[in-house]
N, C-alpha and C. Protein backbone atom coordinates (compact mmCIF):
# COMPACT_ATOMS: atom_id res chain seq x y z
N UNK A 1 2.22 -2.21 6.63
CA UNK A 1 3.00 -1.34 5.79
C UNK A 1 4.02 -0.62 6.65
N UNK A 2 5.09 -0.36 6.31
CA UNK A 2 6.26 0.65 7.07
C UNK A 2 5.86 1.84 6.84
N UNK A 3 5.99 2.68 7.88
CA UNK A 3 6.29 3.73 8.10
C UNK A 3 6.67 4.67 7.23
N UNK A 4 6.73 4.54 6.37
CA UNK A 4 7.32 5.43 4.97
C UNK A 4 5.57 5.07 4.44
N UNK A 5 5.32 4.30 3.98
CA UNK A 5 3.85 3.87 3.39
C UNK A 5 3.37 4.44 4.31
N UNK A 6 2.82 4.34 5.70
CA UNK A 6 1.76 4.59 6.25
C UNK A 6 1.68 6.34 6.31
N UNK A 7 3.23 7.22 6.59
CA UNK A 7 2.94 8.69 6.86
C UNK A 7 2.18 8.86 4.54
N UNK A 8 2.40 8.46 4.05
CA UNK A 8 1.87 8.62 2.39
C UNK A 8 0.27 8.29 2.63
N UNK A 9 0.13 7.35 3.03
CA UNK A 9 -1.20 6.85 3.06
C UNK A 9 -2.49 7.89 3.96
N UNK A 10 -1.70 8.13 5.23
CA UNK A 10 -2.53 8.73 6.56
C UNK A 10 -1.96 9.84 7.02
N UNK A 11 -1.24 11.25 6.05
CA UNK A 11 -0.58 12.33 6.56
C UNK A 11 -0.80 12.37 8.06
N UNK A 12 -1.98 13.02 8.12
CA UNK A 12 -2.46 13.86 9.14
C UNK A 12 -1.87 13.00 10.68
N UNK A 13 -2.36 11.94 10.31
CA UNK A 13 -1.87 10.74 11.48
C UNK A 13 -0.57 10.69 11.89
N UNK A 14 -0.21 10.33 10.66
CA UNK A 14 1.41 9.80 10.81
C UNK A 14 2.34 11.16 11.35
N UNK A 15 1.89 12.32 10.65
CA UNK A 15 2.27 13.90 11.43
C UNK A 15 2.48 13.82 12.90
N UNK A 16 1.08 13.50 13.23
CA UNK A 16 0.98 13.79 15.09
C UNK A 16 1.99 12.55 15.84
N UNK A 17 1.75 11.15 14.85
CA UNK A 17 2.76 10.41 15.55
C UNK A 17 4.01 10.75 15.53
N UNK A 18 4.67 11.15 14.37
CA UNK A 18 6.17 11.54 14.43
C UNK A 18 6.23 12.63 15.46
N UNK A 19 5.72 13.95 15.52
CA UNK A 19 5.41 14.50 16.83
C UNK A 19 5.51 13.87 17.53
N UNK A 20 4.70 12.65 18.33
CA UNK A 20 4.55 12.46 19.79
C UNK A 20 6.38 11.63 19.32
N UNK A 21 6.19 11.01 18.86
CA UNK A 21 8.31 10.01 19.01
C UNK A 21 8.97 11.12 19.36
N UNK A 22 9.03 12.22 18.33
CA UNK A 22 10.13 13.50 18.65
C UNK A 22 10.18 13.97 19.77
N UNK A 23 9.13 14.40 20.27
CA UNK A 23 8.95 14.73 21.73
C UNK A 23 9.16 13.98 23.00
N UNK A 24 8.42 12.54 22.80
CA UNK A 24 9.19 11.95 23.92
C UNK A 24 9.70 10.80 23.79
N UNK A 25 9.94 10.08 22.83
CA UNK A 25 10.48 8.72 22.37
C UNK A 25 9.55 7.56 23.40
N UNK A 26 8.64 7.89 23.86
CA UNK A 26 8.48 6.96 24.91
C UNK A 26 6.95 6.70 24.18
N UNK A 27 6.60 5.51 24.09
CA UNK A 27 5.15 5.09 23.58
C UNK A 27 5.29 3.60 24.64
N UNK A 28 3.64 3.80 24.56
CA UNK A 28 3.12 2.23 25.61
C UNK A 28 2.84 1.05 24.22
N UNK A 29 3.47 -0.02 24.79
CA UNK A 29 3.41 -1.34 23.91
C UNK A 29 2.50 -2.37 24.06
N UNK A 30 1.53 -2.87 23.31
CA UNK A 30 0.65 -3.76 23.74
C UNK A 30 1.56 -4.81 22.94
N UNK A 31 1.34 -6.08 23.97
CA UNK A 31 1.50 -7.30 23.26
C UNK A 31 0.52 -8.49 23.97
N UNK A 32 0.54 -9.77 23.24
CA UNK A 32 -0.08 -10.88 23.74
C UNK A 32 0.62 -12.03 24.43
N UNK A 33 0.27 -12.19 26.06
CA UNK A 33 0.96 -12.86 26.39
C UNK A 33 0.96 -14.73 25.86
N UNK A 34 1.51 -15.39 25.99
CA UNK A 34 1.39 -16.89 25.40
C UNK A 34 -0.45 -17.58 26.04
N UNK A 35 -0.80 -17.00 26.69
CA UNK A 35 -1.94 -17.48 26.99
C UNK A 35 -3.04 -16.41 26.88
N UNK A 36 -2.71 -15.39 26.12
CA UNK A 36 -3.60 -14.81 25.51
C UNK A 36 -3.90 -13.97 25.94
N UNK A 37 -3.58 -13.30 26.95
CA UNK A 37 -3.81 -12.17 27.66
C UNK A 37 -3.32 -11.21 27.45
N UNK A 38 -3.56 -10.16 27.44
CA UNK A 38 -2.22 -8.73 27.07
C UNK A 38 -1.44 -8.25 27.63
N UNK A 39 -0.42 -7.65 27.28
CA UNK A 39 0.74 -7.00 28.17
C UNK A 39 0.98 -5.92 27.73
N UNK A 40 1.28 -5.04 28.66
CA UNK A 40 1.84 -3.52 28.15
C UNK A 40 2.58 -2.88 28.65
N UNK A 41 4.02 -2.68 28.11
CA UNK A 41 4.93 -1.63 28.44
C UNK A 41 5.47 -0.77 27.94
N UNK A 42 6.25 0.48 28.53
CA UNK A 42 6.76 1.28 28.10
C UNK A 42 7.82 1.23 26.98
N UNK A 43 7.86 1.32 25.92
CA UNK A 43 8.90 1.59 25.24
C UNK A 43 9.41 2.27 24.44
N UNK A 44 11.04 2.33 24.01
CA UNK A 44 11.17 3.75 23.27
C UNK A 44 11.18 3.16 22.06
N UNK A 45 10.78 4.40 20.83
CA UNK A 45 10.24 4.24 19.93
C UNK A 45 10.87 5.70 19.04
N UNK A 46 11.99 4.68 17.58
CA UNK A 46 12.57 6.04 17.27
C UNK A 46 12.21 5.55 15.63
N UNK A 47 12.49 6.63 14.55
CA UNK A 47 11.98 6.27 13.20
C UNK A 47 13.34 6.25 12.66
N UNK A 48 13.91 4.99 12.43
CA UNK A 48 15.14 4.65 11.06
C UNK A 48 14.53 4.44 10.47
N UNK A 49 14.90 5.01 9.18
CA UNK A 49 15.18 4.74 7.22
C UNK A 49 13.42 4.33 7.34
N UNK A 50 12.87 3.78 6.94
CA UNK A 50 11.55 3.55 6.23
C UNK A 50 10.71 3.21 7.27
N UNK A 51 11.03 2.90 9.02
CA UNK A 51 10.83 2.41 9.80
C UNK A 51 9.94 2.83 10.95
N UNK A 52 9.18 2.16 11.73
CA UNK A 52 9.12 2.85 13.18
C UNK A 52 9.94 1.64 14.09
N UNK A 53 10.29 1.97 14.93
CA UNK A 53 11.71 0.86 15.45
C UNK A 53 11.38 0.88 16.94
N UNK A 54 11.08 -0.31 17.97
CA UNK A 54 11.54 -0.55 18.66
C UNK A 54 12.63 -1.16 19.39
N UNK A 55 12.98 -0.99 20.19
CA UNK A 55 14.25 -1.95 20.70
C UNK A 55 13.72 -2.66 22.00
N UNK A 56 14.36 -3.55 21.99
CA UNK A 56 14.15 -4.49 23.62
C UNK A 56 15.31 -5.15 24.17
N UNK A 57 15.31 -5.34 25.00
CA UNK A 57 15.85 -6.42 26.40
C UNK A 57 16.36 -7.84 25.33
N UNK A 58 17.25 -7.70 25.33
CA UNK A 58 17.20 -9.21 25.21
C UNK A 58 16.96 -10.45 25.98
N UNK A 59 15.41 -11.55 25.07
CA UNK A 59 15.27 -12.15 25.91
C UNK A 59 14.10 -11.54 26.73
N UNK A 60 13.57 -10.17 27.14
CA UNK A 60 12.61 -9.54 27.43
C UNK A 60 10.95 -9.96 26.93
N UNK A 61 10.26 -10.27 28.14
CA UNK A 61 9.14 -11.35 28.02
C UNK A 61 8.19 -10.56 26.82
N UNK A 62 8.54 -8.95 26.85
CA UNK A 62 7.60 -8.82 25.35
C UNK A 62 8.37 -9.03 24.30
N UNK A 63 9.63 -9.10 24.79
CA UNK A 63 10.00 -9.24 22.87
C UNK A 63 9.78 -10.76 22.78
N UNK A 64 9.96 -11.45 23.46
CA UNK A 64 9.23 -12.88 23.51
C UNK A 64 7.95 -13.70 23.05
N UNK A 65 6.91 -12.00 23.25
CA UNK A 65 5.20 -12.25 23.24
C UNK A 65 5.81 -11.88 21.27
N UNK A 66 6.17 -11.12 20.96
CA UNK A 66 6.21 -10.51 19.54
C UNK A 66 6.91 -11.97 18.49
N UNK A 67 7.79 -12.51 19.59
CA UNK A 67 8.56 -13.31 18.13
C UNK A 67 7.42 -14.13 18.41
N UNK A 68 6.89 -14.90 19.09
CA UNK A 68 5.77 -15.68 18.84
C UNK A 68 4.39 -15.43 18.51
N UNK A 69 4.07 -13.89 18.79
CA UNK A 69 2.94 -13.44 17.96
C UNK A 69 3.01 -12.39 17.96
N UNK A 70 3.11 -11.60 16.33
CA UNK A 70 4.17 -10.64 16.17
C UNK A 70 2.81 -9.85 16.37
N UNK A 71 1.64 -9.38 16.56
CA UNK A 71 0.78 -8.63 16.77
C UNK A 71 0.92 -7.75 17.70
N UNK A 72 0.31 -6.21 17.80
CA UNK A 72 0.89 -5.63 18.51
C UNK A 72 0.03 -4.07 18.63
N UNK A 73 -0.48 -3.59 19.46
CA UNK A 73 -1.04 -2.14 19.45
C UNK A 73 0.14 -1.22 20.16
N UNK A 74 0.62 -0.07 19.76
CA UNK A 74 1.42 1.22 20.20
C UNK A 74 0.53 2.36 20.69
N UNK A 75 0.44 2.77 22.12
CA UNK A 75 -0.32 4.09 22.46
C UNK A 75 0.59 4.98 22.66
N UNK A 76 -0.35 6.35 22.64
CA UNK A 76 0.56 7.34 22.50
C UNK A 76 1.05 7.90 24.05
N UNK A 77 0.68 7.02 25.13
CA UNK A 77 1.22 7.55 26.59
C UNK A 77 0.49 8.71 27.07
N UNK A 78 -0.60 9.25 27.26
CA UNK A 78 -1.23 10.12 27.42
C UNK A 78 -0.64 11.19 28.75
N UNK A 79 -0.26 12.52 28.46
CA UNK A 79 0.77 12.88 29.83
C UNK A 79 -0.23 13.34 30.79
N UNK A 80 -1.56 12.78 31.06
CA UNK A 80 -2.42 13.31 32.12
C UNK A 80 -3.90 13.02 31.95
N UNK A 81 -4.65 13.88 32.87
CA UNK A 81 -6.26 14.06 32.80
C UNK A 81 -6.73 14.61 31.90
N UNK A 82 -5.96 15.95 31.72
CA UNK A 82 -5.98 16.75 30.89
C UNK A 82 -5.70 16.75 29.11
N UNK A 83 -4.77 16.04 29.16
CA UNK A 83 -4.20 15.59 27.71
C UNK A 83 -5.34 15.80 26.51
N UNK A 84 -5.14 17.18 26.40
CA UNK A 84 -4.97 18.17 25.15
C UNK A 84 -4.98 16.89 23.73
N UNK A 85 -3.91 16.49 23.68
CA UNK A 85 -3.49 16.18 22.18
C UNK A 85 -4.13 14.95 22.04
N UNK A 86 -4.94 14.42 22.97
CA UNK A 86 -5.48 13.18 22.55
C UNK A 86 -4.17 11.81 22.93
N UNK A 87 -5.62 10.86 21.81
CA UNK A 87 -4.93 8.99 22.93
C UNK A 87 -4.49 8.86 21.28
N UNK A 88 -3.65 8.77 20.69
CA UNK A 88 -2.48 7.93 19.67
C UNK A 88 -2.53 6.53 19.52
N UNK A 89 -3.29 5.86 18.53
CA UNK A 89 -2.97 4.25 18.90
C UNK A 89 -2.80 3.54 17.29
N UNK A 90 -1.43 2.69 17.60
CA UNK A 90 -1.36 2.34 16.13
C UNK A 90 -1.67 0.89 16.38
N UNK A 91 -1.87 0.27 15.39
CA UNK A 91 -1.90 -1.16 15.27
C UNK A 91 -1.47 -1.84 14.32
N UNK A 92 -0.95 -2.95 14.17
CA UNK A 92 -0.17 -3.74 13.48
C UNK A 92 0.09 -4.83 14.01
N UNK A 93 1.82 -5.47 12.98
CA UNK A 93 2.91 -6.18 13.34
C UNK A 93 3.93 -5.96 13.54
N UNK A 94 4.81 -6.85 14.16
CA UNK A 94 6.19 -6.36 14.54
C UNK A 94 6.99 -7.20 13.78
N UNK A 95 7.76 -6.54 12.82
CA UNK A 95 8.72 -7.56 11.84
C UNK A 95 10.15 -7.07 12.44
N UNK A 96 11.05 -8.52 12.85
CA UNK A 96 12.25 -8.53 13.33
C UNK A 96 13.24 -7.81 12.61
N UNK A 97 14.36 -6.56 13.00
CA UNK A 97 14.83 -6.05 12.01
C UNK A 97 16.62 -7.32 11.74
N UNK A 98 16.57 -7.14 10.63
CA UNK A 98 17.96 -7.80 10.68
C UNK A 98 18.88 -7.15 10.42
N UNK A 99 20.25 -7.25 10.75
CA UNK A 99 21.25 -7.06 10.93
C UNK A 99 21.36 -5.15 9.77
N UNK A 100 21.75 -5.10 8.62
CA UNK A 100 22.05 -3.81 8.22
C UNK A 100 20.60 -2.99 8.82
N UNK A 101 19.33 -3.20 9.28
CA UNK A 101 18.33 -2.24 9.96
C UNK A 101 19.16 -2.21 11.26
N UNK A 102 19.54 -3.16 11.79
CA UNK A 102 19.73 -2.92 13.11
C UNK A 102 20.88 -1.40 13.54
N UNK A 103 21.57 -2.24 12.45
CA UNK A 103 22.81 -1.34 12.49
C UNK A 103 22.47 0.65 12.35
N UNK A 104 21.38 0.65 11.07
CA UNK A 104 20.66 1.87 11.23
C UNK A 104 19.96 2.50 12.45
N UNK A 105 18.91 1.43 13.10
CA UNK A 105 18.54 1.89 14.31
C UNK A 105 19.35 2.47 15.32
N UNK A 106 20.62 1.33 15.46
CA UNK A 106 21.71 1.82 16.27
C UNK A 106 22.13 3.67 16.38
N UNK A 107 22.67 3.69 15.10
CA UNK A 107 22.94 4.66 14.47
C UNK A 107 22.11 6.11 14.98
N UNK A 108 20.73 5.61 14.77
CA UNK A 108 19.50 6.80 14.97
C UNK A 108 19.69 6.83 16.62
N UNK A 109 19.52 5.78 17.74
CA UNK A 109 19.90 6.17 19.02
C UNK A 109 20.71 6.51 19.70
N UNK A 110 22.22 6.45 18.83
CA UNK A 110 23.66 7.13 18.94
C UNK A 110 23.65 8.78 18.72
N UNK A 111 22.81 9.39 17.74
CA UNK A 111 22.98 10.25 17.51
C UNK A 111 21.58 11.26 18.61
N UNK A 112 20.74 10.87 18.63
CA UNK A 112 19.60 11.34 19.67
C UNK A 112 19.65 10.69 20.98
N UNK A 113 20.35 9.79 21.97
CA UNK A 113 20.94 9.81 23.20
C UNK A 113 22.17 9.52 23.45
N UNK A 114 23.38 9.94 22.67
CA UNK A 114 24.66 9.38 22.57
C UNK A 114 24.91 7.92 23.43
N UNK A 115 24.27 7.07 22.87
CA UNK A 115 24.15 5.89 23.45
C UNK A 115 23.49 5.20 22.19
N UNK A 116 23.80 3.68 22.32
CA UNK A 116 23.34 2.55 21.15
C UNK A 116 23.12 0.99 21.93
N UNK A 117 22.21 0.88 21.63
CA UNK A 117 22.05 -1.01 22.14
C UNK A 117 23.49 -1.43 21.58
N UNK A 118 23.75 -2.21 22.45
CA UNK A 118 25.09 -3.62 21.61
C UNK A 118 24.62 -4.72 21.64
N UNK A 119 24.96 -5.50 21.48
CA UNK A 119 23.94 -7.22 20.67
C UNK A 119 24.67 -8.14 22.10
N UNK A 120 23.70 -8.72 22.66
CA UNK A 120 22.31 -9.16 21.72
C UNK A 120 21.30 -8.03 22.34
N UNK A 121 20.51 -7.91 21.07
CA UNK A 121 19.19 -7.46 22.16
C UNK A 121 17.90 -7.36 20.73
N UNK A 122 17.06 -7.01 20.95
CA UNK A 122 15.79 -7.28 20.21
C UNK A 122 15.27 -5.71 19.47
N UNK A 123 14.77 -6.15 18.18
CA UNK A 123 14.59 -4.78 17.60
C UNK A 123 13.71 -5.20 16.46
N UNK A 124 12.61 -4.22 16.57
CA UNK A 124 11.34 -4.90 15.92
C UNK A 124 11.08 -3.41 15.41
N UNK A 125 10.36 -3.41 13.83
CA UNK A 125 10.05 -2.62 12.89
C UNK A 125 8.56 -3.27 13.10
N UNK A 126 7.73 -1.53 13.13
CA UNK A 126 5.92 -1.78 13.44
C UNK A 126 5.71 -1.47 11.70
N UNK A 127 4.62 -2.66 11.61
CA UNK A 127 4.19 -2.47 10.09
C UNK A 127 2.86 -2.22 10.64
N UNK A 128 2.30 -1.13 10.18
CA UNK A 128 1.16 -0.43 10.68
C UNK A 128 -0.20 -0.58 9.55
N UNK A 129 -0.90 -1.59 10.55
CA UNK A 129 -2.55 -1.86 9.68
C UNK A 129 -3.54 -0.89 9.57
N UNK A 130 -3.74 -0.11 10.99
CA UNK A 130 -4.88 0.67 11.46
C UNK A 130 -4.45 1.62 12.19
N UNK A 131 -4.93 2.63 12.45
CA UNK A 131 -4.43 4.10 13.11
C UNK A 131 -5.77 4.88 13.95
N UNK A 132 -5.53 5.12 14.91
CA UNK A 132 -6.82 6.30 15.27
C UNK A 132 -6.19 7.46 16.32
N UNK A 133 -7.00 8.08 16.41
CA UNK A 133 -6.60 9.17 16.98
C UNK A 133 -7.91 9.87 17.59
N UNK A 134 -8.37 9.67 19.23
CA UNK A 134 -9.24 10.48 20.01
C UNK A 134 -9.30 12.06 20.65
N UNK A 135 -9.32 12.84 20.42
CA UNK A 135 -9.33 13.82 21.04
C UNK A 135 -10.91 14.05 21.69
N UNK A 136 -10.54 14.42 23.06
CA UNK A 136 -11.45 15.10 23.97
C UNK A 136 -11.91 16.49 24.43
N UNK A 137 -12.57 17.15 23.87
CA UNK A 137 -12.94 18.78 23.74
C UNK A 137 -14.02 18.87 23.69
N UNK A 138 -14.75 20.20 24.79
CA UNK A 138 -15.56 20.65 25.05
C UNK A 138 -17.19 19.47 25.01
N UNK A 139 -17.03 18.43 25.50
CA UNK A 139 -18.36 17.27 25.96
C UNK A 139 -18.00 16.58 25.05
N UNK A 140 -17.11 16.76 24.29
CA UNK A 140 -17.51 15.50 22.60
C UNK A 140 -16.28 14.99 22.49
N UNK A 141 -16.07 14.26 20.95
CA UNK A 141 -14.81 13.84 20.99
C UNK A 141 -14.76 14.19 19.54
N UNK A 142 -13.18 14.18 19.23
CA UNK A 142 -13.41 14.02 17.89
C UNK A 142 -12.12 12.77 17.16
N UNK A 143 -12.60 12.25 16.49
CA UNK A 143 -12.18 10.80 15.91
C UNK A 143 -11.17 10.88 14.52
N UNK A 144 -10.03 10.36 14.47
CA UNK A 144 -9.39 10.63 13.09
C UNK A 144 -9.40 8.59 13.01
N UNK A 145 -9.85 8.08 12.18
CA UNK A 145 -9.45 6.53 12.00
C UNK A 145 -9.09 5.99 10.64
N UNK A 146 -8.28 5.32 10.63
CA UNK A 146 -7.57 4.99 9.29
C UNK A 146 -7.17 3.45 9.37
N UNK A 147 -7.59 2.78 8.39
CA UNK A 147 -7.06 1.22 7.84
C UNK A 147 -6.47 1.19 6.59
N UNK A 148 -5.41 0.07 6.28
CA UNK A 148 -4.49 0.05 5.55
C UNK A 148 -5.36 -0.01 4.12
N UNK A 149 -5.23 1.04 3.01
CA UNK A 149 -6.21 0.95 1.63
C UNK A 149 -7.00 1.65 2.19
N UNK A 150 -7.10 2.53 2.92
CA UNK A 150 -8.68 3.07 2.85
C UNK A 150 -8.34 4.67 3.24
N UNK A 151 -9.28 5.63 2.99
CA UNK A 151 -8.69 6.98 3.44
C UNK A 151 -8.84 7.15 5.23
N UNK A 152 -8.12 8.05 5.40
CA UNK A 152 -8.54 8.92 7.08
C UNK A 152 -9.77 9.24 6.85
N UNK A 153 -10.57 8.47 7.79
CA UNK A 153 -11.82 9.03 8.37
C UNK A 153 -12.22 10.20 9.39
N UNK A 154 -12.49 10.93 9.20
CA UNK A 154 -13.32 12.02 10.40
C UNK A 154 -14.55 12.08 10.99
N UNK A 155 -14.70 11.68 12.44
CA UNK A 155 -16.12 11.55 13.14
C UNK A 155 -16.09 12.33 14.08
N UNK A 156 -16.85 13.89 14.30
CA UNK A 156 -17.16 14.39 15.62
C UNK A 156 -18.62 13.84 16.36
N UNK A 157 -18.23 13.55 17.41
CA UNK A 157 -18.94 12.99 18.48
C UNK A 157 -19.66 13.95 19.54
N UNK A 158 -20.77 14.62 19.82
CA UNK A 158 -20.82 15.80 20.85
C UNK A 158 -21.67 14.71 21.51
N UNK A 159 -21.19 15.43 22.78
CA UNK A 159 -22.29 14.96 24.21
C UNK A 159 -22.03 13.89 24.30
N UNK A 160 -20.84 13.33 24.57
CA UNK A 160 -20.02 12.07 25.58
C UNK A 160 -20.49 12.54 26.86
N UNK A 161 -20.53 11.96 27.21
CA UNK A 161 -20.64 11.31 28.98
C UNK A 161 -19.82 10.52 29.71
């Protein structure tokens, strides 16, 4: 589901994620390499029109892993040991944006780094299946998890180890 569906579906979630984009545009990218292994890099991550939007490299070996298997986990980059706000992780697909999205995305990175990709280059909209959210406080944890049709779940966990 886009990004417009998923903040309707999973407030609370979709809240803290738009938070973490606003704050630092920077989220970690899982993808699958052609032999099945995973890959993960940094990338920026901004919300056009109904969207969550990455951009890439053109030609860039993950946007490579995505057109051939558009599967894909997004973390939230954790800024430390310490990290307060918890681990962010979405999951989904990556659907290729075409041409009038692109042009929007453009648009959204022109106006928040006065700068815009120019073509060619790669730009993928996350359609988001599953959502969770860990926080770590005082020995325990506490759990927000969400799948596409189903409500946000809440699990506190005490006495991790």
């Amino acid at each position: 589901m886009n990004w417009t569906a998923f903040r309707a579906q999973a407030p609370e979630l979709a809240t803290l994620a738009d938070e973490w984009i606003a704050d630092a545009h920077v989220l970690l990218l899982g993808t699958l390499r052609a032999d099945g292994s995973p890959r993960i890099s940094a990338v920026e991550c901004d919300v056009s029109g109904d969207d969550l939007c990455i951009g890439m490299i053109w030609q860039s070996t993950k946007a490579l892993d995505l057109e051939r298997d558009p599967r894909l986990t997004v973390h939230s980059l954790p800024p430390g040991r310490e990290n307060t706000r918890g681990d962010l992780k979405l999951y989904g697909r990556a659907r290729a944006l075409e041409a009038p999205e692109k042009r929007a995305y453009e648009a959204v990175m022109q106006a928040r780094l006065d700068w815009a990709p120019s073509e060619p280059y790669h730009a993928f909209a996350v359609d988001v299946t599953s959502a969770g959210l860990v926080v770590f406080e005082g020995g325990g944890q506490s759990v927000l998890s969400w799948r596409a049709g189903n409500p946000v779940r809440r699990r506190v966990r005490d006495n991790i180890a």
